[in-house]
N, C-alpha and C. Protein backbone atom coordinates (compact mmCIF):
# COMPACT_ATOMS: atom_id res chain seq x y z
N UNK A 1 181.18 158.95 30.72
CA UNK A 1 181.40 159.97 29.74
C UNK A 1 180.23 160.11 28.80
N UNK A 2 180.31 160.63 27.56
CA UNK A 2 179.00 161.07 26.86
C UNK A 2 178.82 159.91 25.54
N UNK A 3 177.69 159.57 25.54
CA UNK A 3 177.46 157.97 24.86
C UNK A 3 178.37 158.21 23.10
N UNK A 4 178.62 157.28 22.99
CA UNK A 4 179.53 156.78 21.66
C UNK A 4 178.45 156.30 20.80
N UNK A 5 178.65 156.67 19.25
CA UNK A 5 177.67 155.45 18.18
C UNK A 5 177.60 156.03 17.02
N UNK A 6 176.40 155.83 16.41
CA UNK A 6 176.72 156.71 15.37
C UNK A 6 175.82 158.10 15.05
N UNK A 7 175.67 158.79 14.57
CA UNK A 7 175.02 160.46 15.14
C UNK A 7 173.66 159.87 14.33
N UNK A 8 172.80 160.67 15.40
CA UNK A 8 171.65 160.25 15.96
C UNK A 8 170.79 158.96 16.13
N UNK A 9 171.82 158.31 16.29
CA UNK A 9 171.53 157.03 16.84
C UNK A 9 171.85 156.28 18.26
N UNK A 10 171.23 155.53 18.63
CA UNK A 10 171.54 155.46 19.91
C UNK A 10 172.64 154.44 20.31
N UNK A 11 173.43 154.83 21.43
CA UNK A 11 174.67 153.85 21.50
C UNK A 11 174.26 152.18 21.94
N UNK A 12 175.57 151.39 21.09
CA UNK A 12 175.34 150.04 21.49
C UNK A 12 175.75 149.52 23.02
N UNK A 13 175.42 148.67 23.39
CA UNK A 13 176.48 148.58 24.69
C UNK A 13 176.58 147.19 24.77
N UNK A 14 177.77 146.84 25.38
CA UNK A 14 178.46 145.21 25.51
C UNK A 14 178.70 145.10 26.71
N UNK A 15 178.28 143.73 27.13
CA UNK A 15 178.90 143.28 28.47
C UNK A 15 179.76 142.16 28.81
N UNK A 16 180.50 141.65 29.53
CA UNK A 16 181.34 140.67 29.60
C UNK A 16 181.40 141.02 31.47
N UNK A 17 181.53 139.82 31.49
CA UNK A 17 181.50 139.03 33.06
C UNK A 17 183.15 138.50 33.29
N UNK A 18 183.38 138.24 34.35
CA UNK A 18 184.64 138.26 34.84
C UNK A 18 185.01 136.63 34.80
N UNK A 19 183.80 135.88 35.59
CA UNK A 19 183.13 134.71 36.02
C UNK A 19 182.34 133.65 34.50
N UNK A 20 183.15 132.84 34.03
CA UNK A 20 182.56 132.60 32.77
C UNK A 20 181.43 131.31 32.98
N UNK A 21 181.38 131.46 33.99
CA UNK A 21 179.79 130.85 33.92
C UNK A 21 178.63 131.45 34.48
N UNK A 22 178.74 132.77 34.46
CA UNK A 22 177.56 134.08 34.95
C UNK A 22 177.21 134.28 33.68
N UNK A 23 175.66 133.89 33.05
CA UNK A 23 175.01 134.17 31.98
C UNK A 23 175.28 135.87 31.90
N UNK A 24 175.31 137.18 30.98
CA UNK A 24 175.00 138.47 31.02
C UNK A 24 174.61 138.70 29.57
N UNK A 25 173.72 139.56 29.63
CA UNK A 25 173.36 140.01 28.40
C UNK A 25 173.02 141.65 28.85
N UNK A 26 173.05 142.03 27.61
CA UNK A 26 171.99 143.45 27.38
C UNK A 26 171.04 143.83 26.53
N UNK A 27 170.14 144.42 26.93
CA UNK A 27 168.76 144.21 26.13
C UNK A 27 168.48 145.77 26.21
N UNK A 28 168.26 146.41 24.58
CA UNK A 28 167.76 147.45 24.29
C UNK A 28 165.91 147.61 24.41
N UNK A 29 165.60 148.53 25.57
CA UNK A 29 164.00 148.66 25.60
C UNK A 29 163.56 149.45 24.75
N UNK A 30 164.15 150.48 23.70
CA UNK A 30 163.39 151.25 22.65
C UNK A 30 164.58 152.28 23.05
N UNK A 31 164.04 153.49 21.83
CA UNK A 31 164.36 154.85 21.67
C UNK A 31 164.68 155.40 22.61
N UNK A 32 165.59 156.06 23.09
CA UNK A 32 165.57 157.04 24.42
C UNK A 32 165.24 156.30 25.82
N UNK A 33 165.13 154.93 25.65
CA UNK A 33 164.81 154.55 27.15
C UNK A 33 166.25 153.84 27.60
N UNK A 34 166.63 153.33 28.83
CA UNK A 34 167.84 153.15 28.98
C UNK A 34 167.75 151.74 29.09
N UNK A 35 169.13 151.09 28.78
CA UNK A 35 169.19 149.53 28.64
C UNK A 35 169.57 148.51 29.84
N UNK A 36 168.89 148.00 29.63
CA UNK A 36 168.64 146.47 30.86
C UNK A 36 169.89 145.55 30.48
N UNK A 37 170.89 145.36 31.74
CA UNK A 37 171.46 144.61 31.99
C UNK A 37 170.91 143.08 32.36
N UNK A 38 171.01 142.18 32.03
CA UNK A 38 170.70 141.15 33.06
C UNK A 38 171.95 140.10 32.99
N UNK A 39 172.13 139.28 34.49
CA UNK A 39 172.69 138.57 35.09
C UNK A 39 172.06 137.54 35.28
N UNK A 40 172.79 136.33 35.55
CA UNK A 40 172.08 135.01 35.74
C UNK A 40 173.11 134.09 36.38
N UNK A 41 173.21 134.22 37.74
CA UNK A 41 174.01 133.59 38.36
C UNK A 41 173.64 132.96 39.35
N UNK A 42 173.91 131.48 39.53
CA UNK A 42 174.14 130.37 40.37
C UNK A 42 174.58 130.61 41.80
N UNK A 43 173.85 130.40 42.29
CA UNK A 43 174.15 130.99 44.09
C UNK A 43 174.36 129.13 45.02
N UNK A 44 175.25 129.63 45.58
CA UNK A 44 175.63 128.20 46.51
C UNK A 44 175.29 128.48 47.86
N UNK A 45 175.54 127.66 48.46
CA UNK A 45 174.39 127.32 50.30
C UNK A 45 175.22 128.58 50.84
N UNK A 46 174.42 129.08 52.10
CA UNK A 46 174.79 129.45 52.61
C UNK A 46 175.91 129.76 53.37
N UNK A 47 176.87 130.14 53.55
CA UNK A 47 176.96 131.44 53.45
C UNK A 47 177.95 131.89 52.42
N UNK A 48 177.68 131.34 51.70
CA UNK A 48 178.94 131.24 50.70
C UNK A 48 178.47 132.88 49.65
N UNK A 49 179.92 133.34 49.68
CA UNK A 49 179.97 134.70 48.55
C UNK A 49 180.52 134.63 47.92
N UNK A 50 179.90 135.00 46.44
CA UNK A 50 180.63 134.82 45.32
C UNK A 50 181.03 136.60 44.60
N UNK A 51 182.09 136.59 44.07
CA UNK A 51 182.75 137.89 44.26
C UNK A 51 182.95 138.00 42.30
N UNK A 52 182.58 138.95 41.37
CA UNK A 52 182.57 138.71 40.12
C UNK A 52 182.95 140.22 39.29
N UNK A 53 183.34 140.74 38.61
CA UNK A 53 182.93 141.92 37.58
C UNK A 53 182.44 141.55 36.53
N UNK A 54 182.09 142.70 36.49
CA UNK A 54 180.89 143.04 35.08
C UNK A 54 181.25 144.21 34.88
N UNK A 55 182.00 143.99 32.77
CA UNK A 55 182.38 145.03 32.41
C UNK A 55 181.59 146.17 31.22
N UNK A 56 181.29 146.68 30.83
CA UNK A 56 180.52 147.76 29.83
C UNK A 56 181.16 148.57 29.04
N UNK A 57 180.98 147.91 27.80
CA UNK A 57 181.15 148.64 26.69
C UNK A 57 180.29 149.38 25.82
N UNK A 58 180.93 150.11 24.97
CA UNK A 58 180.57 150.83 24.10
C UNK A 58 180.78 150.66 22.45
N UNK A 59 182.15 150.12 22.15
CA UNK A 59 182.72 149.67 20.64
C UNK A 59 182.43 148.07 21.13
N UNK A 60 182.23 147.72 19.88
CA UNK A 60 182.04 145.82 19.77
C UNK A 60 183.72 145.26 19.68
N UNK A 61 184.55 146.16 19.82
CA UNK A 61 185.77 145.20 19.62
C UNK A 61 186.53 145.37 21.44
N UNK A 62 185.45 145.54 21.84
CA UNK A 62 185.62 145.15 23.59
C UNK A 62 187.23 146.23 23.83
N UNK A 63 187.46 147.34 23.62
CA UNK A 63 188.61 147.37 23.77
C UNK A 63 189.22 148.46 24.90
N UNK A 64 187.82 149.36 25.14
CA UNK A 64 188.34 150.00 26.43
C UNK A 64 186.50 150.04 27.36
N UNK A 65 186.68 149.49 28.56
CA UNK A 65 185.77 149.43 29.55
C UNK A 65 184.81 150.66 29.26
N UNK A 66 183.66 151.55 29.79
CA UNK A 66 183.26 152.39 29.92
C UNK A 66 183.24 152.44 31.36
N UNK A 67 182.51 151.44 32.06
CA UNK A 67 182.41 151.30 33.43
C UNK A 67 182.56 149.99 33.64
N UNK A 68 183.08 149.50 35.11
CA UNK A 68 183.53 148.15 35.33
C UNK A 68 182.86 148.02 36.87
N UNK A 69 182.01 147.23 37.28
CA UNK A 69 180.89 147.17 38.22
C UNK A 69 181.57 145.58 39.01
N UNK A 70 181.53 145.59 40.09
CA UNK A 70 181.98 144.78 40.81
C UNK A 70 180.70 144.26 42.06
N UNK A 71 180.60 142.88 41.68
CA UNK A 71 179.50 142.40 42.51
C UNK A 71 179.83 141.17 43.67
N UNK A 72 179.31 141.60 45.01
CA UNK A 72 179.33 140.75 45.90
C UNK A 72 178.03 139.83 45.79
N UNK A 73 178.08 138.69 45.73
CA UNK A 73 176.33 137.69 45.76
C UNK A 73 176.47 136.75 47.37
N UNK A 74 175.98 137.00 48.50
CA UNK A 74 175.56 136.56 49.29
C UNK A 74 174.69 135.74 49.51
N UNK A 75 174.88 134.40 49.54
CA UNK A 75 174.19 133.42 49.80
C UNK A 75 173.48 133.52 51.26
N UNK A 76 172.26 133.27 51.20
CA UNK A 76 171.38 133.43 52.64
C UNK A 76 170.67 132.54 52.85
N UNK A 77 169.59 131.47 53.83
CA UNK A 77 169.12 130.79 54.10
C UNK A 77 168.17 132.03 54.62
N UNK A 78 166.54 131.96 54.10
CA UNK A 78 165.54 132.81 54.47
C UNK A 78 164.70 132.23 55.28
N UNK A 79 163.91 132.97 56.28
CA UNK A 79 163.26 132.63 56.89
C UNK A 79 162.45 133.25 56.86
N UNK A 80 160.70 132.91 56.81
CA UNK A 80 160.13 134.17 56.41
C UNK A 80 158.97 133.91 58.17
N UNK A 81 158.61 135.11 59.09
CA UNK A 81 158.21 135.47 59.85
C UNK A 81 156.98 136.34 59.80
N UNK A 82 155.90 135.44 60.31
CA UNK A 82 154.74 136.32 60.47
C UNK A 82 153.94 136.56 62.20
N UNK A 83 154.33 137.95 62.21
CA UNK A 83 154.02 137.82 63.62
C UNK A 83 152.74 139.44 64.07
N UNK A 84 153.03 139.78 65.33
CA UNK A 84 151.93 141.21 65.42
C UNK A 84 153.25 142.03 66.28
N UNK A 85 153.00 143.47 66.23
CA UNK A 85 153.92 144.40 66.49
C UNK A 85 153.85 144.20 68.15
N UNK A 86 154.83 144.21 68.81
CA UNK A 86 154.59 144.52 70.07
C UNK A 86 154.84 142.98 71.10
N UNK A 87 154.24 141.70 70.16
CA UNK A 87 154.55 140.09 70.77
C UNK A 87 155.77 139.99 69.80
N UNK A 88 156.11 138.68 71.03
CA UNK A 88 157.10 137.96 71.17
C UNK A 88 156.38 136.74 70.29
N UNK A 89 157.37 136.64 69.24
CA UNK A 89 157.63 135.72 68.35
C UNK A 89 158.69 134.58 68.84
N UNK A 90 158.46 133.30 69.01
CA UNK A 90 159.74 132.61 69.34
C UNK A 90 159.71 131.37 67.78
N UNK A 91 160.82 131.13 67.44
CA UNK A 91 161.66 130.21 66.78
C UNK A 91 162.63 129.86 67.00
N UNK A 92 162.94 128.53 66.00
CA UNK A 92 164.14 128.10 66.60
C UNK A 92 165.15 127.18 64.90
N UNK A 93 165.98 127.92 65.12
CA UNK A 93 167.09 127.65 63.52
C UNK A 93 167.90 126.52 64.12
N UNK A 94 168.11 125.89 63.09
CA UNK A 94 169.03 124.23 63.46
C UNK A 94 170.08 124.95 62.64
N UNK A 95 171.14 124.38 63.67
CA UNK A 95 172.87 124.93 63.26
C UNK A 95 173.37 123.25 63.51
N UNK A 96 174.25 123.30 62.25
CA UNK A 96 174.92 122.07 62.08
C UNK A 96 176.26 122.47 62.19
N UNK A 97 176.84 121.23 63.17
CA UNK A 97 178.03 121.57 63.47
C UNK A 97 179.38 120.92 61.84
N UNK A 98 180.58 121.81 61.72
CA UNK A 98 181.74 121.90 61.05
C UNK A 98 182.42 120.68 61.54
N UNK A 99 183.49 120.13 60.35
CA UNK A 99 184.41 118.75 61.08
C UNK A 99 185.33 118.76 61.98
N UNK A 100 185.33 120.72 62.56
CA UNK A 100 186.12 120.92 63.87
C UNK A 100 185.32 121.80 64.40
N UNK A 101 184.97 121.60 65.97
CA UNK A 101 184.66 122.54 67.13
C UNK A 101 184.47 123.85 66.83
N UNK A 102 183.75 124.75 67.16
CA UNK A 102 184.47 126.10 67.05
C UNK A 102 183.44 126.86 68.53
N UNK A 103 183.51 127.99 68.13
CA UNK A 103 183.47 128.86 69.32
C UNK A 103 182.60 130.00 68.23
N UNK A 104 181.28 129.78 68.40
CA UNK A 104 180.26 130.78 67.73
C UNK A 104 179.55 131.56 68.28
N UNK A 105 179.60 132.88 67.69
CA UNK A 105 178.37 133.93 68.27
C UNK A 105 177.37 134.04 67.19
N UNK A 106 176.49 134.66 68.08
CA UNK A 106 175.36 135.52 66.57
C UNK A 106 175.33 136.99 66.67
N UNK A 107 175.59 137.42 65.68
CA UNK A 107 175.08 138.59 65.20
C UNK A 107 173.91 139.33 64.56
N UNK A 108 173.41 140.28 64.72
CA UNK A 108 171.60 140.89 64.36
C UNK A 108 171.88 142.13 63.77
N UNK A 109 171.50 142.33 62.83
CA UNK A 109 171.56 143.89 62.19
C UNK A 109 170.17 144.85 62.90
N UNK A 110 169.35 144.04 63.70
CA UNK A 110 168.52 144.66 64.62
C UNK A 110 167.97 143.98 65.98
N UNK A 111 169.36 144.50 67.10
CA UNK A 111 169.53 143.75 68.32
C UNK A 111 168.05 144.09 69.32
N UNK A 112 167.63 145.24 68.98
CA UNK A 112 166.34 146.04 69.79
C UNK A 112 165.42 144.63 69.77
N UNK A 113 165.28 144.66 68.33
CA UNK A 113 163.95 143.51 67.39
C UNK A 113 164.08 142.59 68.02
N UNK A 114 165.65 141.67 67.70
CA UNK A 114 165.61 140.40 67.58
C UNK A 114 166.75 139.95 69.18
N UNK A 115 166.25 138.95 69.32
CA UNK A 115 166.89 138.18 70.61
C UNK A 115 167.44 136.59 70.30
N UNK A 116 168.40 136.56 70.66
CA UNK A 116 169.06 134.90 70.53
C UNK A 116 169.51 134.52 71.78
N UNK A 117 169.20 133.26 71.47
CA UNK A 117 169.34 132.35 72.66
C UNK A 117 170.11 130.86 72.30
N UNK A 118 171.77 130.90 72.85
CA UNK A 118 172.27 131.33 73.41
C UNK A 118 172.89 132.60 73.13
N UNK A 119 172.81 133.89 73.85
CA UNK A 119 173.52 135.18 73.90
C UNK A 119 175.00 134.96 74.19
N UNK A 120 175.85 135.63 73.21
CA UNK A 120 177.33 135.58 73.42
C UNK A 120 177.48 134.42 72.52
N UNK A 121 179.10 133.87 73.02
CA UNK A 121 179.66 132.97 72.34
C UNK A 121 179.56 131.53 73.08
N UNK A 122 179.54 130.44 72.02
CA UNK A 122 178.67 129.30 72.19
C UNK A 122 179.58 128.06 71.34
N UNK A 123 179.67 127.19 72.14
CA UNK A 123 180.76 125.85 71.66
C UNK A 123 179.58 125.57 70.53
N UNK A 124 180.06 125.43 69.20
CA UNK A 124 179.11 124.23 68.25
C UNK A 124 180.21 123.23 67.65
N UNK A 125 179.52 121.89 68.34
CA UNK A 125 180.31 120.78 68.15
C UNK A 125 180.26 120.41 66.50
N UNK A 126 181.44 119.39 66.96
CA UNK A 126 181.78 119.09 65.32
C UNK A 126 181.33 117.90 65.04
N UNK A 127 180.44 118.18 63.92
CA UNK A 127 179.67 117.25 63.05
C UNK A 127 178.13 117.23 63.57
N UNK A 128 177.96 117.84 64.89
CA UNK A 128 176.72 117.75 65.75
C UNK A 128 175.73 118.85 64.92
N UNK A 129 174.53 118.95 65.98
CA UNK A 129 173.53 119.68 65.47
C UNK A 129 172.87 120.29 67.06
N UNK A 130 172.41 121.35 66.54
CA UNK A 130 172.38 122.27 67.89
C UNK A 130 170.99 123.34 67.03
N UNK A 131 170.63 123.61 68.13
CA UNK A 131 169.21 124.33 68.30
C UNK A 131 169.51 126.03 68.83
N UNK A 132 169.73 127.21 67.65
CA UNK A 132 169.48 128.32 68.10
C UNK A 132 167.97 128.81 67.99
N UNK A 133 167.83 129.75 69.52
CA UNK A 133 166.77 130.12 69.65
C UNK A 133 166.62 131.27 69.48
N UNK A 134 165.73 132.00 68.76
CA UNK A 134 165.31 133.36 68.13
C UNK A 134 164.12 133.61 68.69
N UNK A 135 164.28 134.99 69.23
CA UNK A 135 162.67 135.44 69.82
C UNK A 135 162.58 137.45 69.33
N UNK A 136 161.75 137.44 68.43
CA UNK A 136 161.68 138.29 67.60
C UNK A 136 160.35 139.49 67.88
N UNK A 137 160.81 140.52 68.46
CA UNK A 137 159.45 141.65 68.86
C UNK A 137 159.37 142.83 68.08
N UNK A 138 158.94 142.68 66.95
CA UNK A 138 158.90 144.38 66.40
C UNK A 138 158.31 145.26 67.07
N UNK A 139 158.94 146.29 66.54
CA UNK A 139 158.21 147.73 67.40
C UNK A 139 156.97 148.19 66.59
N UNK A 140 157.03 147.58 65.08
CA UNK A 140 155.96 148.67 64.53
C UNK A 140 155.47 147.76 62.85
N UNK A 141 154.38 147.82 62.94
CA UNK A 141 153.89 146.63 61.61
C UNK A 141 154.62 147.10 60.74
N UNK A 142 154.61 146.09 59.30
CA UNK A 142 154.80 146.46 58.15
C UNK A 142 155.36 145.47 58.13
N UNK A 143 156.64 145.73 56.52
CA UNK A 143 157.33 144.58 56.35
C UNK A 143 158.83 145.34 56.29
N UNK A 144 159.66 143.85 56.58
CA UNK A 144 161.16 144.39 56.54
C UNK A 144 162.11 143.01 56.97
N UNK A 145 163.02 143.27 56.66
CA UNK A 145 164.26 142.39 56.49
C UNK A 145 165.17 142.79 58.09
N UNK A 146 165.61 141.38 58.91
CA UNK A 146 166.59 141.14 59.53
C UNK A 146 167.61 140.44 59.09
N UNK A 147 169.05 140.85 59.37
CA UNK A 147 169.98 139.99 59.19
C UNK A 147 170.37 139.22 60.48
N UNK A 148 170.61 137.92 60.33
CA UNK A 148 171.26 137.15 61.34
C UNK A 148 172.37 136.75 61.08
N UNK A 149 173.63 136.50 61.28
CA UNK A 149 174.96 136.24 61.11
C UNK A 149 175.46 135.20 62.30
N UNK A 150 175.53 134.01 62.15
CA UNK A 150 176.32 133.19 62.48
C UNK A 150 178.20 132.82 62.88
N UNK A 151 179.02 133.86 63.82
CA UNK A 151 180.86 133.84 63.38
C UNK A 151 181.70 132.90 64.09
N UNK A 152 182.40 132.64 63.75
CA UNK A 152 183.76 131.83 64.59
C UNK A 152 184.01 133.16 65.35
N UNK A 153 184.42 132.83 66.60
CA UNK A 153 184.70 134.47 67.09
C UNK A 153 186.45 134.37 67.09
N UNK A 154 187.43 133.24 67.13
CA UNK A 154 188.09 132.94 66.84
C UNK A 154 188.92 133.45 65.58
N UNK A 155 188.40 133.14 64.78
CA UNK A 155 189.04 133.08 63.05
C UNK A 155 187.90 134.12 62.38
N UNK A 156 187.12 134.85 62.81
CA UNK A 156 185.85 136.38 62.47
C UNK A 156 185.66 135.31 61.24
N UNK A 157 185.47 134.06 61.07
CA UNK A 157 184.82 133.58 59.82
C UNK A 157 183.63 133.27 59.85
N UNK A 158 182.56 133.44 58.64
CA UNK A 158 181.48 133.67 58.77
C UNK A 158 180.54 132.24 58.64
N UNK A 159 180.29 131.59 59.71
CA UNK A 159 179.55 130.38 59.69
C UNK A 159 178.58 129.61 58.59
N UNK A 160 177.15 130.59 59.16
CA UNK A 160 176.10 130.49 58.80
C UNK A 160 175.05 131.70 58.54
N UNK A 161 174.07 132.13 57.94
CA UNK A 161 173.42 133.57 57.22
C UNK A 161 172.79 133.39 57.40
N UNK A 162 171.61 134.06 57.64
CA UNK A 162 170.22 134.09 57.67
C UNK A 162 169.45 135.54 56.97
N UNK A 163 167.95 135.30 56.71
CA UNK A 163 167.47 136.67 56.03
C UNK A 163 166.00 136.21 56.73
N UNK A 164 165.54 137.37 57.78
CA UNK A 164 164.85 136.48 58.12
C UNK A 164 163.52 138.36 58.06
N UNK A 165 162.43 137.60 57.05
CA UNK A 165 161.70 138.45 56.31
C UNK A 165 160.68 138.36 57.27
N UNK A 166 160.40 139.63 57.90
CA UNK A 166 159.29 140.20 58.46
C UNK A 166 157.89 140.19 58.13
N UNK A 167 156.49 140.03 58.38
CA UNK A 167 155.61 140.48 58.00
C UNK A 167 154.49 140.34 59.36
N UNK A 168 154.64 141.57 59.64
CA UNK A 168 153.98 142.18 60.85
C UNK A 168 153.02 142.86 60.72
N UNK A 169 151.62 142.86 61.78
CA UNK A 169 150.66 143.04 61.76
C UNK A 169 150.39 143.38 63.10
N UNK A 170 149.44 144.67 62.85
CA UNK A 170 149.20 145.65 63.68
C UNK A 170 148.08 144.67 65.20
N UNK A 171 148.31 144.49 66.59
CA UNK A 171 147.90 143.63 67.62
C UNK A 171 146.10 144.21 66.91
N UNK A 172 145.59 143.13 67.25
CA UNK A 172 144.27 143.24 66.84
C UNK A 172 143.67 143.49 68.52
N UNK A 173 142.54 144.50 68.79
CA UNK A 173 142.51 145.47 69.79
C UNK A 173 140.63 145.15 70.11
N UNK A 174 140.59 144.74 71.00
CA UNK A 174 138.80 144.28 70.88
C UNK A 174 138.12 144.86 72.18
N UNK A 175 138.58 145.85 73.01
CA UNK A 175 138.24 146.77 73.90
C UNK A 175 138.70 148.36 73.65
């Protein structure tokens, strides 16, 4: 709606967190410029999501929301990848096995790019440690983000995460 305060002055704004151990503040940058939220929250291993609101005010006696913002925080294990457009990149991610068996696949937010080995679904023993293999071919330099997803195919619960950061370079060409 249209800012609250006092005439010609600029409105205050308040924040409050859902989660009372998510630092939040708000910070006025000057006259006419718009105000910086910041957050400061504690992220746990992988793949763990932490689920929070963040509410915004306008009066200091907190008493009706303006807007109420709802945040997912995804915990990821990164991997950062430097390879050339066109080769085959191979790696290999250590998966630790849970205190029961399960029955895991992987998932790729870019199946073209990226290749795993084992393909499909895959026993990971319990308490063990096991070797997935990643073999990674971009089509085209630059930089960019893959997701890898680790599931029970069983129980669709989400294992293990990955973020596995691109930085590709154009095949160097000497004929």
């Amino acid at each position: 709606g249209a800012p609250v305060g006092m005439p010609g002055g600029e409105p205050e704004m308040f924040v409050r967190c859902s989660d009372p151990d998510i630092i939040c503040e708000t910070k006025s940058m000057g006259p006419g410029e718009p105000q910086d939220i910041f957050l400061k929250v504690a992220g746990g291993p992988s793949p763990q999501i932490k689920k929070f609101f963040v509410a915004i005010y306008t009066d200091a006696w907190l008493a009706a929301p303006v807007q109420i913002w709802q945040f997912y925080l995804h915990s990821l294990q990164r991997l950062d990848v430097s390879c050339t457009a066109g080769q085959l990149a191979r790696l290999s991610l250590l998966l630790r096995g849970t205190p029961a068996p399960r029955r895991v696949q992987a998932f790729t937010s870019h199946p073209q790019e990226l290749e795993v080995d084992p393909d499909g679904a895959f026993l990971l023993p319990a308490n063990g440690i096991q070797d997935l293999y990643v073999g990674v071919r971009p089509r085209r330099a630059g930089s960019r983000f893959i997701y890898l997803n680790l599931v029970d195919v069983e129980s669709q619960q989400l294992v293990s995460s990955w973020l596995l950061c691109l930085s590709c370079r154009q095949p160097l060409i000497s004929k």
